[in-house]
C-alpha atoms as a PDB file:
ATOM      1  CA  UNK A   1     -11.877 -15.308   2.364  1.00  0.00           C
ATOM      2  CA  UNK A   2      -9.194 -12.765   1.732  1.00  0.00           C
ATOM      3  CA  UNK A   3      -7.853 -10.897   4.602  1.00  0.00           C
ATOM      4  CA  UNK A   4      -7.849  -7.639   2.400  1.00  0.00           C
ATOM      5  CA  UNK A   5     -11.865  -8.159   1.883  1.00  0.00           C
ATOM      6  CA  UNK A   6     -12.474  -9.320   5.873  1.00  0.00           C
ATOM      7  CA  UNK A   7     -10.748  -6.121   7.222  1.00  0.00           C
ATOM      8  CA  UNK A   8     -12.935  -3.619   4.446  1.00  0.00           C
ATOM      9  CA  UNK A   9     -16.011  -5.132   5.270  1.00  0.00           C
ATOM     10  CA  UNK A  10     -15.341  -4.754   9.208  1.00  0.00           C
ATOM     11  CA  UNK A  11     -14.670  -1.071   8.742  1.00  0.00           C
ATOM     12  CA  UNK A  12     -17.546  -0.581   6.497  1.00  0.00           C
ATOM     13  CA  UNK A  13     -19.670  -1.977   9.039  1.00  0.00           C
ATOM     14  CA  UNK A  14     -18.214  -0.081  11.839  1.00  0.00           C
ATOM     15  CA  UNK A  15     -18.344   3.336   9.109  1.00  0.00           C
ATOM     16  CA  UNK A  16     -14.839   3.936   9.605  1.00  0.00           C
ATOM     17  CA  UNK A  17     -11.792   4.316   6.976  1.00  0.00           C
ATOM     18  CA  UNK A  18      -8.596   2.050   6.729  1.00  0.00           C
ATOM     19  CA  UNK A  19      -5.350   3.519   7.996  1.00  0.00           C
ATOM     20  CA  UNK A  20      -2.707   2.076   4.864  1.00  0.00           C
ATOM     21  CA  UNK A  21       0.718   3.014   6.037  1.00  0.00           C
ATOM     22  CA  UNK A  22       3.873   2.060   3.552  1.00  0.00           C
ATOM     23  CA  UNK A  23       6.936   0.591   5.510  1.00  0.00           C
ATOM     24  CA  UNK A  24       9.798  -0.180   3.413  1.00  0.00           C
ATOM     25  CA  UNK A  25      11.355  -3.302   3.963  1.00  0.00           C
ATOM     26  CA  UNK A  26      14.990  -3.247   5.089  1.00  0.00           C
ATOM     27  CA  UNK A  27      15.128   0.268   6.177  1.00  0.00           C
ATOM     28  CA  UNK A  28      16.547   1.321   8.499  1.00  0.00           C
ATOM     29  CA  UNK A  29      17.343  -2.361   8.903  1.00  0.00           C
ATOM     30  CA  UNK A  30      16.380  -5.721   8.835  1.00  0.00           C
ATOM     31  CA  UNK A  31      15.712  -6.242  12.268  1.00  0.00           C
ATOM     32  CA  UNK A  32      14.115  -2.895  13.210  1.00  0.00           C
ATOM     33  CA  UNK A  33      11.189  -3.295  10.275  1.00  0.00           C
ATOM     34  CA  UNK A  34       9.202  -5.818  12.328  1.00  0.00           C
ATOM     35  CA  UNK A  35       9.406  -3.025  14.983  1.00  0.00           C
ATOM     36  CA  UNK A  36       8.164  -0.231  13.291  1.00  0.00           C
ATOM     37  CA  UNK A  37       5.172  -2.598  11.709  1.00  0.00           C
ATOM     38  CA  UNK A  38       4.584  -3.245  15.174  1.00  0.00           C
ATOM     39  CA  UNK A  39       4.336   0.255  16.538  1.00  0.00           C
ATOM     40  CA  UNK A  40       1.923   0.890  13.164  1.00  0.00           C
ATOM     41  CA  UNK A  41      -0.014  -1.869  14.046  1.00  0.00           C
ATOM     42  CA  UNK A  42      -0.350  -0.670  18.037  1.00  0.00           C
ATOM     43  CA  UNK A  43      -1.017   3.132  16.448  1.00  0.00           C
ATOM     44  CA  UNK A  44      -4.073   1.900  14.642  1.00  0.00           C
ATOM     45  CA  UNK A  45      -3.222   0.777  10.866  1.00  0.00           C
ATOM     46  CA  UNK A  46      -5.788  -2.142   9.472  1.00  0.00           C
ATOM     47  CA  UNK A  47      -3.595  -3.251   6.998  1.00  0.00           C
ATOM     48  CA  UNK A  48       0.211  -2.703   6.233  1.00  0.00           C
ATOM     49  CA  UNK A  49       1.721  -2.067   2.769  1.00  0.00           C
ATOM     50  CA  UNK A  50       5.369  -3.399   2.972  1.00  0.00           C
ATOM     51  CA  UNK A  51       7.599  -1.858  -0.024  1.00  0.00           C
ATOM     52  CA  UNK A  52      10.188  -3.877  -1.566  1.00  0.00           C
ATOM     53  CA  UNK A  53      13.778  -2.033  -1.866  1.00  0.00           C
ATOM     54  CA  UNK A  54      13.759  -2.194  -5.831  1.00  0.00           C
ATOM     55  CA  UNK A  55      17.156   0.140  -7.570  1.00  0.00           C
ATOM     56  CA  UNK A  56      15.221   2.172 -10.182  1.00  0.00           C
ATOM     57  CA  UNK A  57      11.902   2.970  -8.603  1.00  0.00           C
ATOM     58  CA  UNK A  58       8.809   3.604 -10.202  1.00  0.00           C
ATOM     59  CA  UNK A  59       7.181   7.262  -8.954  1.00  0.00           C
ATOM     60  CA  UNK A  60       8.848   7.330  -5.918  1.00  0.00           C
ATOM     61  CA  UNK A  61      10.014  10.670  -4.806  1.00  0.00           C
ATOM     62  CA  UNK A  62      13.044  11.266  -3.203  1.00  0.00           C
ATOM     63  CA  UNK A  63      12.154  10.062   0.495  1.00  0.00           C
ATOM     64  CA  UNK A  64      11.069   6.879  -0.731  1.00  0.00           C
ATOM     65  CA  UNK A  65      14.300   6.511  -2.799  1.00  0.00           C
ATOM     66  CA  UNK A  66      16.134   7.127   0.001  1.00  0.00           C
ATOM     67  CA  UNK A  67      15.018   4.753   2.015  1.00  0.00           C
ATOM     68  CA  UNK A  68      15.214   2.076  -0.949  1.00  0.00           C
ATOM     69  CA  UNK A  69      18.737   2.985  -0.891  1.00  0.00           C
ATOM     70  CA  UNK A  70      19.447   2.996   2.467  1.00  0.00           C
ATOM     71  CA  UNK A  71      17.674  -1.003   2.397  1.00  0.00           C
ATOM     72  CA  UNK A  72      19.691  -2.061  -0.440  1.00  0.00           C
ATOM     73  CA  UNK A  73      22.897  -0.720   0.909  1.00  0.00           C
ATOM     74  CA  UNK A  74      22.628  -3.752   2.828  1.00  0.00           C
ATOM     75  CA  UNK A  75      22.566  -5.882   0.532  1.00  0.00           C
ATOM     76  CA  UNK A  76      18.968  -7.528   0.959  1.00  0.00           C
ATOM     77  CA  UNK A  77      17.706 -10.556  -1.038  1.00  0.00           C
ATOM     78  CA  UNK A  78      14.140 -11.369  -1.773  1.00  0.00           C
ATOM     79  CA  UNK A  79      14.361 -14.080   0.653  1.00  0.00           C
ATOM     80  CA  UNK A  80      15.102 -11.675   3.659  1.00  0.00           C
ATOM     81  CA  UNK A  81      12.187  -9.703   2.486  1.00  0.00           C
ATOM     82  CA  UNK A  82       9.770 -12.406   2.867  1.00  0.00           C
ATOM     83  CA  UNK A  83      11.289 -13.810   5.757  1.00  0.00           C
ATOM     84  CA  UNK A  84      10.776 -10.332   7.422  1.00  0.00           C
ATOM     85  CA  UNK A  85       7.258 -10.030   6.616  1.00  0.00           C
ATOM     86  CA  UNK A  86       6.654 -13.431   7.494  1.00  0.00           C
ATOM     87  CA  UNK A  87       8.155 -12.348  11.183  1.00  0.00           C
ATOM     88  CA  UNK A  88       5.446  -9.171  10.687  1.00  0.00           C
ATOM     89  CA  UNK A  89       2.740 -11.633   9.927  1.00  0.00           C
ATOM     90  CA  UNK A  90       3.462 -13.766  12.815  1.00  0.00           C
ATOM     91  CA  UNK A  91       3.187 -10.987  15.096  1.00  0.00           C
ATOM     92  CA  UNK A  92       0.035  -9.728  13.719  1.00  0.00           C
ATOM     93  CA  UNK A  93      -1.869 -12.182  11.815  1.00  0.00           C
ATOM     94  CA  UNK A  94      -5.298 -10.382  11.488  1.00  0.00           C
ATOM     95  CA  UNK A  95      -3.169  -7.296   9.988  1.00  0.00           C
ATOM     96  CA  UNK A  96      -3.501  -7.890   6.313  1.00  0.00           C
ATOM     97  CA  UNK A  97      -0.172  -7.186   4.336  1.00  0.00           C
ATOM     98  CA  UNK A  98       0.090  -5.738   1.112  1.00  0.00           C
ATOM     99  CA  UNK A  99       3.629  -6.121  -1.048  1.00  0.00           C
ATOM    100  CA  UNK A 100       4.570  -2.951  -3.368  1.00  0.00           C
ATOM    101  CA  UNK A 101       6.866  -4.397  -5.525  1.00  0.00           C
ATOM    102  CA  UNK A 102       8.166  -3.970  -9.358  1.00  0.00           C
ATOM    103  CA  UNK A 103       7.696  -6.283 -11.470  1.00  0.00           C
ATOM    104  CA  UNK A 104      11.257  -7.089 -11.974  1.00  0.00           C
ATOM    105  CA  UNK A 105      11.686  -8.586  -9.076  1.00  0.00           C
ATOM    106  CA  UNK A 106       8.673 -11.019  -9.699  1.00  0.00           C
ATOM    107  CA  UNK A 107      10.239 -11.877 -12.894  1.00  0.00           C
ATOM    108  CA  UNK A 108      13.804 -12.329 -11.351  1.00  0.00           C
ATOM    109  CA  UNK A 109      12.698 -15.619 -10.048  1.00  0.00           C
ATOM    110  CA  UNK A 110       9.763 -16.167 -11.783  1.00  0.00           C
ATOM    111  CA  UNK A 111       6.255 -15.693 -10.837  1.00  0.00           C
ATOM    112  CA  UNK A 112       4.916 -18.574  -9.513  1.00  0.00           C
ATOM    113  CA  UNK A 113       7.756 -18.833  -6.934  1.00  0.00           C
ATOM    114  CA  UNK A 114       7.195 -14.818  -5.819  1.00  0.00           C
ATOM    115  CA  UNK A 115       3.468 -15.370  -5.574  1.00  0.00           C
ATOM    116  CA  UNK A 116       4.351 -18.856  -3.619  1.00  0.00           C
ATOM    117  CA  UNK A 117       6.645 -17.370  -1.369  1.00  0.00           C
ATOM    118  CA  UNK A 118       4.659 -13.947  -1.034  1.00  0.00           C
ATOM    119  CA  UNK A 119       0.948 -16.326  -0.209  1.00  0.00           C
ATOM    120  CA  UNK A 120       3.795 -18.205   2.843  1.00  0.00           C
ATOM    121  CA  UNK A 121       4.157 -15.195   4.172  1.00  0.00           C
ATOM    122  CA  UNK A 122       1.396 -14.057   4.829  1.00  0.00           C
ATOM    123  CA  UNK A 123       0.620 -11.636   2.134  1.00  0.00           C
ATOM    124  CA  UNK A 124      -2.585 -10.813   0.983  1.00  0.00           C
ATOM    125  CA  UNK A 125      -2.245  -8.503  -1.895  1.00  0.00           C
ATOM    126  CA  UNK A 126       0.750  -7.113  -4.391  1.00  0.00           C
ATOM    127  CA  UNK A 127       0.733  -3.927  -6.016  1.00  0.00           C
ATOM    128  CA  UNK A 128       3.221  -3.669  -9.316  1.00  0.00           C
ATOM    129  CA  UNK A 129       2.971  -0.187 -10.410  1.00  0.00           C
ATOM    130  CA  UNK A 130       4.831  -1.187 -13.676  1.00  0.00           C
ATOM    131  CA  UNK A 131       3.254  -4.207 -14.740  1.00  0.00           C
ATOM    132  CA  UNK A 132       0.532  -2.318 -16.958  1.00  0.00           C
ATOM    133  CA  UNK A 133      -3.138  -3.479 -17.356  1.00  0.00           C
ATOM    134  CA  UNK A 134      -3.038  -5.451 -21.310  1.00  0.00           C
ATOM    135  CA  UNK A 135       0.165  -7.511 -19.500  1.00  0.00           C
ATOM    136  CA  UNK A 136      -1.140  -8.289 -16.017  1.00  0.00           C
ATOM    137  CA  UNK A 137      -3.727 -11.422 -16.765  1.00  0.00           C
ATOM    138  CA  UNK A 138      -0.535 -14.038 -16.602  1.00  0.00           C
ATOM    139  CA  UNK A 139       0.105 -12.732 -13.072  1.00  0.00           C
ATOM    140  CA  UNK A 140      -3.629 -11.777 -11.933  1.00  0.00           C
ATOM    141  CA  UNK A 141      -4.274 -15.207 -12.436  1.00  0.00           C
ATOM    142  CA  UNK A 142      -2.205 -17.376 -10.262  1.00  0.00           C
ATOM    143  CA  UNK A 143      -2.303 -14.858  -7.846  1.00  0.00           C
ATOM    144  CA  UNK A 144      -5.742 -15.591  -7.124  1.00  0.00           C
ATOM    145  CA  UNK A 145      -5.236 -19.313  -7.448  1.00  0.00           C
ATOM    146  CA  UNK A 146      -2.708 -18.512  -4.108  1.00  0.00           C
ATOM    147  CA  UNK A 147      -5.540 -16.662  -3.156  1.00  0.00           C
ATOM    148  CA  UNK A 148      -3.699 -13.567  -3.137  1.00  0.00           C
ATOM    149  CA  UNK A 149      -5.320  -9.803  -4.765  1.00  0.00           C
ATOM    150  CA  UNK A 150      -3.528  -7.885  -7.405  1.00  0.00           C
ATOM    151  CA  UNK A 151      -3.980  -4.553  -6.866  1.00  0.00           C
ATOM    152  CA  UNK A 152      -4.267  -1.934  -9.669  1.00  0.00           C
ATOM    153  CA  UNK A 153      -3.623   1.731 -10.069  1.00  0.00           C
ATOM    154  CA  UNK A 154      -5.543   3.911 -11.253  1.00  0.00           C
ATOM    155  CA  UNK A 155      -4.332   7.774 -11.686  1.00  0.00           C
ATOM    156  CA  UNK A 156      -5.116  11.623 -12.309  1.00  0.00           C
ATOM    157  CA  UNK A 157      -3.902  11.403 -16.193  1.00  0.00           C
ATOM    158  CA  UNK A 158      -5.639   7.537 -16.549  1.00  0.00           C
ATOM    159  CA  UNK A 159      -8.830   8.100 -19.202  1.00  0.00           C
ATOM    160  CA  UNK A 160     -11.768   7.239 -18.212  1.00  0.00           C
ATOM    161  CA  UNK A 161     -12.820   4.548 -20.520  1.00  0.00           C
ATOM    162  CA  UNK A 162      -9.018   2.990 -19.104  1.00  0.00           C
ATOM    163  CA  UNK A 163     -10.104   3.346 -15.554  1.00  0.00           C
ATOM    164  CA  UNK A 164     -13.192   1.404 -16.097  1.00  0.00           C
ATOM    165  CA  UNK A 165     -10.875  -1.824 -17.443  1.00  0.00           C
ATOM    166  CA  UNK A 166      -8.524  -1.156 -14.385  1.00  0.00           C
ATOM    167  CA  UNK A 167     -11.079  -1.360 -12.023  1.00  0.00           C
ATOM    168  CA  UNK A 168     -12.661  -4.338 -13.715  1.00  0.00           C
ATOM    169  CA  UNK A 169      -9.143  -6.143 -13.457  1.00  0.00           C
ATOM    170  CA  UNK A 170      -8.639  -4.993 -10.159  1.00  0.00           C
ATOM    171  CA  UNK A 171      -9.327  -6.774  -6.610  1.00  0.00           C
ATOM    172  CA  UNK A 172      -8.766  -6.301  -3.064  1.00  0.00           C
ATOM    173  CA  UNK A 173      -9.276  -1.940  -3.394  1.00  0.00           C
ATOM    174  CA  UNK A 174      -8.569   0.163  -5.913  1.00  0.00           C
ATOM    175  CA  UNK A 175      -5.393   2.054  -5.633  1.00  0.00           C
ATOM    176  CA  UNK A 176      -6.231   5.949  -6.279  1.00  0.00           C
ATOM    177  CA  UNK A 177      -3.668   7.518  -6.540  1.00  0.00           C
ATOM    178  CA  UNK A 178      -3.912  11.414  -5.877  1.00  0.00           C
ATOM    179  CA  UNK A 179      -1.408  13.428  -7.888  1.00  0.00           C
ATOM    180  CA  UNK A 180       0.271  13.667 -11.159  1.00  0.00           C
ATOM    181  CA  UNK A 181       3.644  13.036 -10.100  1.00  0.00           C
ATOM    182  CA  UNK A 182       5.844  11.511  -8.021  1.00  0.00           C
ATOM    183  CA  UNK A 183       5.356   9.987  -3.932  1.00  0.00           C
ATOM    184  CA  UNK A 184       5.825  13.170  -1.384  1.00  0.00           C
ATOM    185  CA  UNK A 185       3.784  14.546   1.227  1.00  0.00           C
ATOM    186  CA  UNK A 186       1.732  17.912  -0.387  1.00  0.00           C
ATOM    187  CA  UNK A 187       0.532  20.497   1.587  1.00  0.00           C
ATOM    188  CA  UNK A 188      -2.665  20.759  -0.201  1.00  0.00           C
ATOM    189  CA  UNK A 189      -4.277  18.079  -2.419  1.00  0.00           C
ATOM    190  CA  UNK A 190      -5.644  18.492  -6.155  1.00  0.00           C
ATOM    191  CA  UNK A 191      -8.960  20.371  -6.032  1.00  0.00           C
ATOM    192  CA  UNK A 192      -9.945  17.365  -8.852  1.00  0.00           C
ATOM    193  CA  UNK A 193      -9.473  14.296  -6.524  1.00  0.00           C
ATOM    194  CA  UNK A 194     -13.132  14.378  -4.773  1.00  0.00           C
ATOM    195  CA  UNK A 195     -14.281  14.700  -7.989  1.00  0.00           C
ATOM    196  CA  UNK A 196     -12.467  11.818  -9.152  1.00  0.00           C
ATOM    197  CA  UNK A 197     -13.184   9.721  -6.619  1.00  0.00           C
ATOM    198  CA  UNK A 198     -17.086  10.296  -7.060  1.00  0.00           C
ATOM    199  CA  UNK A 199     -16.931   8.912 -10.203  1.00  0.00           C
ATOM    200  CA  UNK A 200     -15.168   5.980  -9.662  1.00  0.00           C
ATOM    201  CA  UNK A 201     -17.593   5.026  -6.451  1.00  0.00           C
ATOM    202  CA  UNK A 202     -19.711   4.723  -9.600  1.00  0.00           C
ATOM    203  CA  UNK A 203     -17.909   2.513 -11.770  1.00  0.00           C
ATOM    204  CA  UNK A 204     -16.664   0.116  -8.951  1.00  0.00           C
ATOM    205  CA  UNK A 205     -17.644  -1.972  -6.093  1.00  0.00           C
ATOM    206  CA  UNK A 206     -14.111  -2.129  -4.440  1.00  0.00           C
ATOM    207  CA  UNK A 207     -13.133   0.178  -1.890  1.00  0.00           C
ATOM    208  CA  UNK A 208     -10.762   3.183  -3.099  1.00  0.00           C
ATOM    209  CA  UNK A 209      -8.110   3.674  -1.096  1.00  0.00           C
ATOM    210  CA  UNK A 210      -6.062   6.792  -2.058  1.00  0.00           C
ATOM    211  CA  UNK A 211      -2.301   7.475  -2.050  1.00  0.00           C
ATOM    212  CA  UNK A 212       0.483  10.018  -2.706  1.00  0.00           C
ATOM    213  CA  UNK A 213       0.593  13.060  -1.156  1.00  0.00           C
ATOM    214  CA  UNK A 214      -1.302  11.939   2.083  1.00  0.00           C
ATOM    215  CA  UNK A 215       0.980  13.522   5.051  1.00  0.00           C
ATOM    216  CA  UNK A 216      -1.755  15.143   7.757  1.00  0.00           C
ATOM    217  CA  UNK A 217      -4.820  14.377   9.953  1.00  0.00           C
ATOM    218  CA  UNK A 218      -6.486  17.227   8.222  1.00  0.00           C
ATOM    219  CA  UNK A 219      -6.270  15.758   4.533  1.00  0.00           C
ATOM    220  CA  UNK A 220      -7.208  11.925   5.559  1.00  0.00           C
ATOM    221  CA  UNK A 221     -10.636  13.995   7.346  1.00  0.00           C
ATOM    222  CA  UNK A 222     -11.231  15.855   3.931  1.00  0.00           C
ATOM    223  CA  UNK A 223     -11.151  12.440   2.295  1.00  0.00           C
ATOM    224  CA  UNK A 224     -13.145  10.456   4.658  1.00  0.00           C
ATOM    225  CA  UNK A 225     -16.382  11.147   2.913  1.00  0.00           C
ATOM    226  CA  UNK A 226     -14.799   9.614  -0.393  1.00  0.00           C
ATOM    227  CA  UNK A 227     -12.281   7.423   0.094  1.00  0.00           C
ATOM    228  CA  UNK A 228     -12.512   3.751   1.804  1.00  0.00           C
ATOM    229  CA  UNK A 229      -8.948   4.250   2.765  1.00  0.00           C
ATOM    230  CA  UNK A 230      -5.841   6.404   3.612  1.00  0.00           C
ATOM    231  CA  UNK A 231      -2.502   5.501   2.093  1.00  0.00           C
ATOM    232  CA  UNK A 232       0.480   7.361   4.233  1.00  0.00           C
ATOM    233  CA  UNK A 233       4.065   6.262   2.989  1.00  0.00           C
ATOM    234  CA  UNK A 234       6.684   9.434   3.044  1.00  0.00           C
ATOM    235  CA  UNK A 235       5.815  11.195   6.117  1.00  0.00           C
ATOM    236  CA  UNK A 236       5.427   8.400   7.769  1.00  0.00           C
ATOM    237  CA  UNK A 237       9.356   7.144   6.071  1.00  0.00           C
ATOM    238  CA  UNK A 238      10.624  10.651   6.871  1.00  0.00           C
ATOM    239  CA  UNK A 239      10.268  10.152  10.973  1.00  0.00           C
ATOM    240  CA  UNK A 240      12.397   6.246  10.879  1.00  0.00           C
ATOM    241  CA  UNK A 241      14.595   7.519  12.760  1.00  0.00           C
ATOM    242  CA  UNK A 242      12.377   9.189  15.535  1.00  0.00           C
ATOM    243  CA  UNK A 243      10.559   6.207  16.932  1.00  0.00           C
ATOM    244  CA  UNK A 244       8.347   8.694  18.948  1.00  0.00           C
ATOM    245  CA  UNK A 245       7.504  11.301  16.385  1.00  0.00           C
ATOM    246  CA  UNK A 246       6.768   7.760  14.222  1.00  0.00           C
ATOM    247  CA  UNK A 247       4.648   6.653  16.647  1.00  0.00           C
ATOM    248  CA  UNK A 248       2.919  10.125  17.161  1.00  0.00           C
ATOM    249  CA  UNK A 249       1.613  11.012  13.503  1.00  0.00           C
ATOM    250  CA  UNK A 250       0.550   7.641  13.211  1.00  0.00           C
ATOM    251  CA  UNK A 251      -1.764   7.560  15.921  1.00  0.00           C
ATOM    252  CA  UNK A 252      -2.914  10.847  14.480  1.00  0.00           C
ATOM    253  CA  UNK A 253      -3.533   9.498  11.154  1.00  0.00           C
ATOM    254  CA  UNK A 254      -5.303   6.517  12.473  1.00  0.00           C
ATOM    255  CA  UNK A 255      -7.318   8.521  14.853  1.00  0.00           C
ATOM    256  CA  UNK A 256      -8.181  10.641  11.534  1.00  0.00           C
ATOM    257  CA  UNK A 257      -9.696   7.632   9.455  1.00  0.00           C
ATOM    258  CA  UNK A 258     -11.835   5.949  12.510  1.00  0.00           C
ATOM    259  CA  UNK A 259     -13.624   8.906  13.479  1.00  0.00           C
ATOM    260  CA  UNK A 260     -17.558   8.026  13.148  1.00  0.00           C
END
């Protein structure tokens, strides 16, 4: 059984919400990634979403950019991004992983080998925000023959007749993601989103996990009653470089999605 579907049904059981935090990979380095995955892990995330450095990327606001940049700068391959998420893995092997990657990079080398490589180590899901629904079949497929999930998006501006196919291609969650726009923490979130989410509790069985915008204790309580999961990527990216302040609004966030 899928890692991704083994954690979800724990935290169903136990009526609490999964803590998603986004690490990119690379940033600040190589060998501090495993580190901060570690100090997520210890703060309370059930499953990790590992972002690979990718040149042009797709909706990410300018933290997130900046920290692709920062990754690249060093001149990363695809092989040191598995091989540090294989090091993650072997440090936490009940913490599902989750790759956010473009779909350029999968085609670089050709899918079979990324979804070979990703299923070594240790992955459990990919998310390719550009790879859109009519072209994903050739890749949904032998991902799940490597028993791996591929993860679709669904968004504010996505109709709803769309959202139904998405969901109905989708497995592991369902991505939700929160704003029209770009990745960035908001101080407030779209009046529309509960609203949104409602419905699609309707037209899906998979959990919705929600991202974009997520940056507070405060906003992962007001989704608690509608969303399976919390995705936290740039205010989490923004505090890198203050291990402590990392450490500290992650245990907040986590704290935030297991309250009963």
């Amino acid at each position: 059984m899928n890692a991704l579907d083994v954690t979800f049904a724990r935290l169903r059981q136990q009526g609490r919400r999964a803590f998603i935090p986004f690490l990119t990979v690379g940033d600040p380095d190589l060998a501090l990634t495993p580190q901060r995955a570690t100090a997520l892990v210890d703060a309370g995330a059930d499953l990790l979403e590992l972002g690979f450095p990718y040149s042009d990327p797709i909706a990410d606001g300018p933290v997130i950019q900046s920290s692709y940049t920062r990754a690249l700068a060093q001149r990363l391959t695809l092989e040191d991004m598995f091989r540090t998420a294989a090091s993650i893995h072997a440090r936490h092997p009940t913490t599902p992983l989750v790759a956010m990657t473009s779909f350029s990079l999968v085609w670089r080398r050709g899918p079979q080998w990324f979804l070979q490589r990703a299923q070594e180590a240790g992955f459990s899901g990919l998310i390719v925000p550009d790879l859109p629904l009519e072209e994903s079949a050739p890749l949904r497929g032998p991902a799940q023959s490597q028993g791996l999930h591929l993860i679709q998006l669904v968004t504010p501006t996505t109709p709803p007749q769309r959202a139904e196919q998405i969901v109905a291609a989708s497995a592991g969650f369902v991505y939700c993601v929160s704003v029209t726009g770009i990745t960035g923490a908001r101080a407030e979130l779209p009046a529309a989103l509960i609203e949104r989410l409602d419905w699609l509790r309707h037209v899906s069985h998979l959990p919705l996990c929600v991202g974009f915008g997520i940056s507070t204790p405060q906003q992962v309580r007001q989704l608690r009653p509608h969303a399976d999961g919390i995705i936290v990527g740039s205010a989490l990216v923004r505090l890198l470089g203050d291990p402590e302040g990392f450490s500290h609004l992650a245990q907040e966030l986590a704290q935030a999605a297991h309250e009963v």
